[in-house]
N, C-alpha and C. Protein backbone atom coordinates (compact mmCIF):
# COMPACT_ATOMS: atom_id res chain seq x y z
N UNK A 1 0.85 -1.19 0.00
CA UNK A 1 0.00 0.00 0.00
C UNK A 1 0.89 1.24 0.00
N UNK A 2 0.50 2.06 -0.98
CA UNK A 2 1.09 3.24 -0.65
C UNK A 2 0.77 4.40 0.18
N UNK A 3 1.81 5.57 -0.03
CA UNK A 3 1.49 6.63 1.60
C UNK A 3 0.19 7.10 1.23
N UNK A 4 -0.15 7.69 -0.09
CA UNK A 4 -1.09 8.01 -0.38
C UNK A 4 -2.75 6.72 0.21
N UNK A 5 -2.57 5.84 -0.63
CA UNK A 5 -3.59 4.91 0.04
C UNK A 5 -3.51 4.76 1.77
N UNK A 6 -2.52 4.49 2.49
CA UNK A 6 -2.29 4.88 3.78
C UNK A 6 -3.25 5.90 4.18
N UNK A 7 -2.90 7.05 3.86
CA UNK A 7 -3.50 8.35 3.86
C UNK A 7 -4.88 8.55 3.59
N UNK A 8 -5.93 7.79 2.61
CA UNK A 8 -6.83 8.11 2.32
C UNK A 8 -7.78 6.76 3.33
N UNK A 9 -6.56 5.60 3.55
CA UNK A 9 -7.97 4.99 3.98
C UNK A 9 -8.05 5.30 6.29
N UNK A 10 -7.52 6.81 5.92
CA UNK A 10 -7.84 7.10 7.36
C UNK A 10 -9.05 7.79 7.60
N UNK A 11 -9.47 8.08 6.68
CA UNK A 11 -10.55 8.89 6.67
C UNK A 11 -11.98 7.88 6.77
N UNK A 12 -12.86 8.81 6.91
CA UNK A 12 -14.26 7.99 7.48
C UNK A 12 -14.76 7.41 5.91
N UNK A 13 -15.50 6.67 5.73
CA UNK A 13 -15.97 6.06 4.66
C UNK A 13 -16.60 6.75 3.68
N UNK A 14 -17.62 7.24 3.89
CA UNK A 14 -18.19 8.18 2.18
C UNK A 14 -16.93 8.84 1.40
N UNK A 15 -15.87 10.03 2.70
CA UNK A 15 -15.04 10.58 1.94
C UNK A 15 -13.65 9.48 1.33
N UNK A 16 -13.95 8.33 1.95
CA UNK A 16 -12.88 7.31 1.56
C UNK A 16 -12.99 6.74 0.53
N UNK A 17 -14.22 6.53 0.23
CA UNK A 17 -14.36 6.14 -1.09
C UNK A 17 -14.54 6.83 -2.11
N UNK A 18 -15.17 8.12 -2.54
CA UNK A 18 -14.27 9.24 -3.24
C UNK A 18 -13.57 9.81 -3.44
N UNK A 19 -12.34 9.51 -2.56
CA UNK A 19 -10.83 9.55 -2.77
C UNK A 19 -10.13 8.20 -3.67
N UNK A 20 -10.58 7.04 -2.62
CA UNK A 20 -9.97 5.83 -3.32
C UNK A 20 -10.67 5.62 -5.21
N UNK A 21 -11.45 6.06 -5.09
CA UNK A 21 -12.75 6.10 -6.72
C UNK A 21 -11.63 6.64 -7.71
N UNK A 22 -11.40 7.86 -6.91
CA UNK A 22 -10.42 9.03 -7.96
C UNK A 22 -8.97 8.30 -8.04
N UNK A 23 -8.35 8.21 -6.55
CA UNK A 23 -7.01 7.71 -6.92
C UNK A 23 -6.39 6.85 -7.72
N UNK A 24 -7.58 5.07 -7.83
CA UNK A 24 -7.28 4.71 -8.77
C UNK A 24 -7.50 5.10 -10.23
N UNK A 25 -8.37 5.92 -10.43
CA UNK A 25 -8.76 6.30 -11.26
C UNK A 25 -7.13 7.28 -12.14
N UNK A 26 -6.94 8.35 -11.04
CA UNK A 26 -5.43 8.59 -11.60
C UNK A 26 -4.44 7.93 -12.20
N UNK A 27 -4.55 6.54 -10.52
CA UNK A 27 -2.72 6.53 -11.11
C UNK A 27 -2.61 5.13 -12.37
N UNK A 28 -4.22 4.57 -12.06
CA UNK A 28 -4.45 3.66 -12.83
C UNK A 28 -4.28 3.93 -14.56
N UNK A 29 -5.58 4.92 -14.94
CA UNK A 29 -6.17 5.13 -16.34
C UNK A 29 -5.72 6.10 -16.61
N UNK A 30 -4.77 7.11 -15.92
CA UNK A 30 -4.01 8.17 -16.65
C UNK A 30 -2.95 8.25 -16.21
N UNK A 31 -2.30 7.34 -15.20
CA UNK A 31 -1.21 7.04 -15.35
C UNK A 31 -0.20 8.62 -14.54
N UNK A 32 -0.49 9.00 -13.08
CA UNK A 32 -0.29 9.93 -13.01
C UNK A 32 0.49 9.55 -11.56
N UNK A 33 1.15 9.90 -11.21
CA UNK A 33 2.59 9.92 -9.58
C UNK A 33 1.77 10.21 -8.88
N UNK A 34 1.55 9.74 -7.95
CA UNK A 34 0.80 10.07 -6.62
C UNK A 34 1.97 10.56 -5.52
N UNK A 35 1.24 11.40 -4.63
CA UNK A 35 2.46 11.69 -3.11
C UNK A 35 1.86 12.49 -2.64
N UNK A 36 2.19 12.49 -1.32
CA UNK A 36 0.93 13.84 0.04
C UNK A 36 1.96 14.87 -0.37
N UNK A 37 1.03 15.81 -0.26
CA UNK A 37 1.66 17.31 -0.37
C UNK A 37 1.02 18.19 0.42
N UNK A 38 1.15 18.62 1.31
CA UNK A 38 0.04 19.74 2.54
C UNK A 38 -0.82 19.03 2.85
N UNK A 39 -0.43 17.20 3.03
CA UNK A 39 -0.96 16.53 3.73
C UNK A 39 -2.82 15.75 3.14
N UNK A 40 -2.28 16.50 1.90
CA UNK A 40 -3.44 15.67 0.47
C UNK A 40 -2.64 14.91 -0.32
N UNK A 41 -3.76 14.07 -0.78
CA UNK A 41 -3.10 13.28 -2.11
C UNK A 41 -2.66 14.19 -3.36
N UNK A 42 -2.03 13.85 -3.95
CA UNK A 42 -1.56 15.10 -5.37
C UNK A 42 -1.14 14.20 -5.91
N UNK A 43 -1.23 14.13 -8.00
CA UNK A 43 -0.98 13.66 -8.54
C UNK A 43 -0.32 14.72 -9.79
N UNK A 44 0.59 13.70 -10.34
CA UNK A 44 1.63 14.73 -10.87
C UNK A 44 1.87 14.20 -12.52
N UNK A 45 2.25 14.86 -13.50
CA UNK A 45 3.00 13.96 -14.71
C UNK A 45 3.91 14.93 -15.05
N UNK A 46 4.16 15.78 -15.47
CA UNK A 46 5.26 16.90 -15.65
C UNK A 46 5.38 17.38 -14.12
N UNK A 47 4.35 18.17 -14.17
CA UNK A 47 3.95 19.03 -13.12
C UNK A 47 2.63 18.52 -12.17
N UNK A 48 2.60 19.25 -11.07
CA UNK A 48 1.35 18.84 -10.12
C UNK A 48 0.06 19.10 -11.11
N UNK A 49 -0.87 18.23 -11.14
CA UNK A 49 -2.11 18.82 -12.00
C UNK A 49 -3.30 19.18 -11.08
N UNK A 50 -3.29 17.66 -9.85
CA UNK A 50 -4.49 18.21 -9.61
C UNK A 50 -4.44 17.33 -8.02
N UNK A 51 -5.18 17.59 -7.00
CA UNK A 51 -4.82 16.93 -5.46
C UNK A 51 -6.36 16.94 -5.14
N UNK A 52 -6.75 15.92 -4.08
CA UNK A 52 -7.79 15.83 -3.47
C UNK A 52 -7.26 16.46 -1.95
N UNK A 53 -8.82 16.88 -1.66
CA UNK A 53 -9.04 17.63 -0.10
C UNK A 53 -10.14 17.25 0.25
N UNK A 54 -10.47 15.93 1.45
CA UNK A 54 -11.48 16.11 2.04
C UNK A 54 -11.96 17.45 2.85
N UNK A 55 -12.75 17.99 2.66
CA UNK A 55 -13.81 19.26 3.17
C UNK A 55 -13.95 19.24 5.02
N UNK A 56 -14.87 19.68 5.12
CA UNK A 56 -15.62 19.65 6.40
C UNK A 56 -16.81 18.63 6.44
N UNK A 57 -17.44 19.70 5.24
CA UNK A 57 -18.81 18.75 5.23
C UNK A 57 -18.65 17.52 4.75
N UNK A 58 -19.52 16.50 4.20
CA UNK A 58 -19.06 15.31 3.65
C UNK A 58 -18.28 15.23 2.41
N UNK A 59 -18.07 16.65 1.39
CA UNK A 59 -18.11 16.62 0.42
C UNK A 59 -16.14 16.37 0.32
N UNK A 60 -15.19 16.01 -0.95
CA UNK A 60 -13.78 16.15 -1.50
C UNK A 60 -14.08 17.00 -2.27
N UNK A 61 -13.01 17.87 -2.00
CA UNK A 61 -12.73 18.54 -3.37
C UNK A 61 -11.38 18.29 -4.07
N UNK A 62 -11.68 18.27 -5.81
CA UNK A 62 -10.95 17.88 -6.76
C UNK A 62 -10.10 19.03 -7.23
N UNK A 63 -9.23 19.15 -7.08
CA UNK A 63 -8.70 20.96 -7.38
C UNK A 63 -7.72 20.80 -8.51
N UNK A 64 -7.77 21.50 -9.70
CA UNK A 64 -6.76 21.86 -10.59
C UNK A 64 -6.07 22.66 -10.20
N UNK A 65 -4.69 22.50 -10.72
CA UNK A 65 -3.57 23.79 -9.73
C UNK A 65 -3.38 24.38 -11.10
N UNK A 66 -3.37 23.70 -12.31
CA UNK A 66 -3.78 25.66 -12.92
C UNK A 66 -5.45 25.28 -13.84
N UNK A 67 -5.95 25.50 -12.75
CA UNK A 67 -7.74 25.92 -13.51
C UNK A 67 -8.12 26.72 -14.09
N UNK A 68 -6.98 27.74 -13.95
CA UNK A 68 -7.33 29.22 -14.38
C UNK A 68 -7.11 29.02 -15.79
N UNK A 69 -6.38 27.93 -16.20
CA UNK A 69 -5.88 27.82 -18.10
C UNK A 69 -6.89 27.02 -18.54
N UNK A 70 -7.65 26.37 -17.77
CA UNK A 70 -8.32 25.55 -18.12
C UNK A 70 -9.84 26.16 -19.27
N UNK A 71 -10.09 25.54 -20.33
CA UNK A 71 -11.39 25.99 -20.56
C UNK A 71 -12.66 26.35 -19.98
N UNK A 72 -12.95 25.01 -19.34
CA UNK A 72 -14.09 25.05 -18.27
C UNK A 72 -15.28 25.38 -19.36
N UNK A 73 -15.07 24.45 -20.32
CA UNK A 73 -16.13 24.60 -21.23
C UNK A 73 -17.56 23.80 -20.32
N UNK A 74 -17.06 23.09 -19.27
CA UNK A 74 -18.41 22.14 -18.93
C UNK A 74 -18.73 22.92 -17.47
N UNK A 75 -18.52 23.98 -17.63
CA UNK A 75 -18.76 25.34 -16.20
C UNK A 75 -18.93 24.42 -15.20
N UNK A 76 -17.85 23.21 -14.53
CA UNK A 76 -17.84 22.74 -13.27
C UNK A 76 -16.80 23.36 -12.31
N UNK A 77 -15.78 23.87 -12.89
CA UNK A 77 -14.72 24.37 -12.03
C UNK A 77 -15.57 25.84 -11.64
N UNK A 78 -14.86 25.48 -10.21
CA UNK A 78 -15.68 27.03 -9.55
C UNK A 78 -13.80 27.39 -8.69
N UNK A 79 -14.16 28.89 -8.93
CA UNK A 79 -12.31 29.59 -8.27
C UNK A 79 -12.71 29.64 -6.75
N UNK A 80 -13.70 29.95 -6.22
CA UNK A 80 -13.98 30.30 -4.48
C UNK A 80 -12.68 31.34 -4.45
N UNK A 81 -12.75 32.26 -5.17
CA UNK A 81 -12.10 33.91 -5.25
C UNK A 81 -10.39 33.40 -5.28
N UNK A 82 -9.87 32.10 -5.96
CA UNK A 82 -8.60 31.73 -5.88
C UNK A 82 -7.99 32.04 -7.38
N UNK A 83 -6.97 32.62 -7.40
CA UNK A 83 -6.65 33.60 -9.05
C UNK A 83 -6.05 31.96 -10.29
N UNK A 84 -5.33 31.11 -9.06
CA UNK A 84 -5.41 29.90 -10.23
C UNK A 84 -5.73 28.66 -10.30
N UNK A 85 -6.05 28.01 -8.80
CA UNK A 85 -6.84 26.62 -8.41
C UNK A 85 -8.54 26.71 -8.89
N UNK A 86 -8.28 26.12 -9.84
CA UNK A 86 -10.54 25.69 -9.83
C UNK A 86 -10.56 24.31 -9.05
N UNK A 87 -11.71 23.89 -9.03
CA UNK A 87 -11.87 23.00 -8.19
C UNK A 87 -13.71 22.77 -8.27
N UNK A 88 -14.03 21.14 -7.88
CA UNK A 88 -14.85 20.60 -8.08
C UNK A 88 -15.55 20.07 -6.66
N UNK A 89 -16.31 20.25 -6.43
CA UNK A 89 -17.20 19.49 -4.66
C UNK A 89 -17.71 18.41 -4.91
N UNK A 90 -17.52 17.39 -4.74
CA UNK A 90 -17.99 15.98 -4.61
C UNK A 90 -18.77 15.40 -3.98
N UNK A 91 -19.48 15.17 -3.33
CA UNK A 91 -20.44 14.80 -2.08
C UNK A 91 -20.54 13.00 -2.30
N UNK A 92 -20.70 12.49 -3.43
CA UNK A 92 -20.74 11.29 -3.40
C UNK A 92 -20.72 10.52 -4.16
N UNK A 93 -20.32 8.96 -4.61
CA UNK A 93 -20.10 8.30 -6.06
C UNK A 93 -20.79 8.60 -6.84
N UNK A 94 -22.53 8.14 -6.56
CA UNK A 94 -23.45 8.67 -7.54
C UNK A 94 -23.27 9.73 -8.23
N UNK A 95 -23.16 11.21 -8.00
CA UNK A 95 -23.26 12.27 -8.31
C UNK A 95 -22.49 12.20 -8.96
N UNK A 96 -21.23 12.23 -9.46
CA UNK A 96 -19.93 12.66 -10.43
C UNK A 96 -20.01 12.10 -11.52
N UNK A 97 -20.03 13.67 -12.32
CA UNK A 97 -20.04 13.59 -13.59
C UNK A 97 -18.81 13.16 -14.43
N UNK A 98 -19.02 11.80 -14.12
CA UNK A 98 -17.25 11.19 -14.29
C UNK A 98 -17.04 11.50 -15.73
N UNK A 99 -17.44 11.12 -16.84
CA UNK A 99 -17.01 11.54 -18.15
C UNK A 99 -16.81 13.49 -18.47
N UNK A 100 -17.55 13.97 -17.61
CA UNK A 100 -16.63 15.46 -17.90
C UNK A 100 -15.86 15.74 -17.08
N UNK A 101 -15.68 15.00 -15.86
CA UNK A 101 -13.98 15.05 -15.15
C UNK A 101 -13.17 14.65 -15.84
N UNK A 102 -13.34 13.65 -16.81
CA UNK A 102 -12.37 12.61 -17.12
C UNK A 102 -12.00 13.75 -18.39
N UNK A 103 -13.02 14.87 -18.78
CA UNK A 103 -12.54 15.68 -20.08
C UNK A 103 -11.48 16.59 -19.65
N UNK A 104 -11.97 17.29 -18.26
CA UNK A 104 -11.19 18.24 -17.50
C UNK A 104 -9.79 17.57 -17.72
N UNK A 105 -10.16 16.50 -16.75
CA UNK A 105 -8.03 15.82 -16.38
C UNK A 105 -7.75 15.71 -17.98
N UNK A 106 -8.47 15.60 -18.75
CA UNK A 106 -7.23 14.97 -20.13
C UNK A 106 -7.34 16.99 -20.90
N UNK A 107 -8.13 17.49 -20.38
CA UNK A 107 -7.01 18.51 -20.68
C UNK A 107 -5.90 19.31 -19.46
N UNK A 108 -6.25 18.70 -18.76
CA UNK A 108 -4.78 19.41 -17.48
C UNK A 108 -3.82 18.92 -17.79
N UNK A 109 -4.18 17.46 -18.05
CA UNK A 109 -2.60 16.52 -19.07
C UNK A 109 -1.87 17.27 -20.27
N UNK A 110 -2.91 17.47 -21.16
CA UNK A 110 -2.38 18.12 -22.17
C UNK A 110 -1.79 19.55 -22.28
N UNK A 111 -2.42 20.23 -21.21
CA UNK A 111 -1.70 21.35 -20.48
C UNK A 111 -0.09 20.89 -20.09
N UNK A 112 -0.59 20.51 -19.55
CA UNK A 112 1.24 19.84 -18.43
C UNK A 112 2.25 19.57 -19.53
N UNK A 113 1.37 19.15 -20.15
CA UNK A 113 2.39 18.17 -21.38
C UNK A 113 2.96 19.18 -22.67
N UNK A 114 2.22 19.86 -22.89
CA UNK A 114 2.44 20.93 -23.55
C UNK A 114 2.86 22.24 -23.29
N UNK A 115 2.51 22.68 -21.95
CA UNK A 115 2.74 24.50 -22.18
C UNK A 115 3.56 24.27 -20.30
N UNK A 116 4.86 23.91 -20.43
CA UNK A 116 5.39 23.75 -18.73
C UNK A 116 4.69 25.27 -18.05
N UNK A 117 4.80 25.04 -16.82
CA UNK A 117 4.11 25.61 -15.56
C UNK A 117 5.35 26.65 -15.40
N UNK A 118 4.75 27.87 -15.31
CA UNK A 118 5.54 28.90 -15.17
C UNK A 118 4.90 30.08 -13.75
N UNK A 119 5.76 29.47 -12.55
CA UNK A 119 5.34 30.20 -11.75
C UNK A 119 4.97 31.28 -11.73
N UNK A 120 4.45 32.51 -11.52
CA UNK A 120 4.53 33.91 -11.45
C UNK A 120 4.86 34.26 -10.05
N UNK A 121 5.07 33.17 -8.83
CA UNK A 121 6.22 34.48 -7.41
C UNK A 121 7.39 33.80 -8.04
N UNK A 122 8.23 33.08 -9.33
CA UNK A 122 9.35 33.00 -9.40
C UNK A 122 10.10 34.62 -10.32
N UNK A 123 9.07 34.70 -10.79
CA UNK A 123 9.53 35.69 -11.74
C UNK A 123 9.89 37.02 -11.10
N UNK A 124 10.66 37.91 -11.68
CA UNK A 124 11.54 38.65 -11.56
C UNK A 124 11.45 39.97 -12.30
N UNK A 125 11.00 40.92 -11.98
CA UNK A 125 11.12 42.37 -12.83
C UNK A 125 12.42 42.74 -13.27
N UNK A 126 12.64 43.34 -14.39
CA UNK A 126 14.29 43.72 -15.09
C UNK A 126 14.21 45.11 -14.86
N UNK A 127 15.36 44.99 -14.08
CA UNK A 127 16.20 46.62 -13.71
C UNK A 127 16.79 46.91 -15.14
């Protein structure tokens, strides 16, 4: 078992199984690095794409770390006033609109894969 699976099956059951749903779902069918990062799961292929956060309420959230590039042609990513994480609320298996997640992640892939991640606090003004 890994740290990640470690990690997710501490949690209480509804949110355990919409973590474990997704994780294999990552590292399985898209083939993506798993590892805790601020103590969430995060999955990676160039770059970090996207990490689960169990909530308060029952619900995970699915967060793109750059959502802001994202189309969001299927208006599920919501910012909650954040300039580049979107992110998705989950409440339970039933509910997820797994074939337009599955559109989202294959374009965060193709993001990653194509246009590398260019911090903006690395950058630097020219004197």
């Amino acid at each position: 078992m890994t740290e990640v699976e470690n990690h997710i099956y501490q949690l209480e059951e509804q949110k355990r199984d919409i973590m474990l749903f997704f994780h294999k779902m990552f590292t399985t069918d898209f083939l993506l690095t798993d590892k805790i990062t601020f103590q969430n799961p995060c999955y990676y292929k160039h770059s970090w794409i996207c990490y689960l956060k169990p909530l308060k309420n029952e619900a995970v959230e699915l967060a793109f770390m750059r959502g802001n590039e994202l189309s969001n042609d299927q208006g599920l990513l919501k910012s909650k006033g954040r300039k580049q994480l979107r992110s998705i609320e989950i409440v339970d298996l039933k509910s997820i609109p797994l074939n337009t997640i599955k559109e989202i992640l294959n374009e965060a892939i193709c993001l990653d894969e194509t246009t590398p991640y260019e911090s903006k606090r690395k950058q630097k003004t020219g004197k």
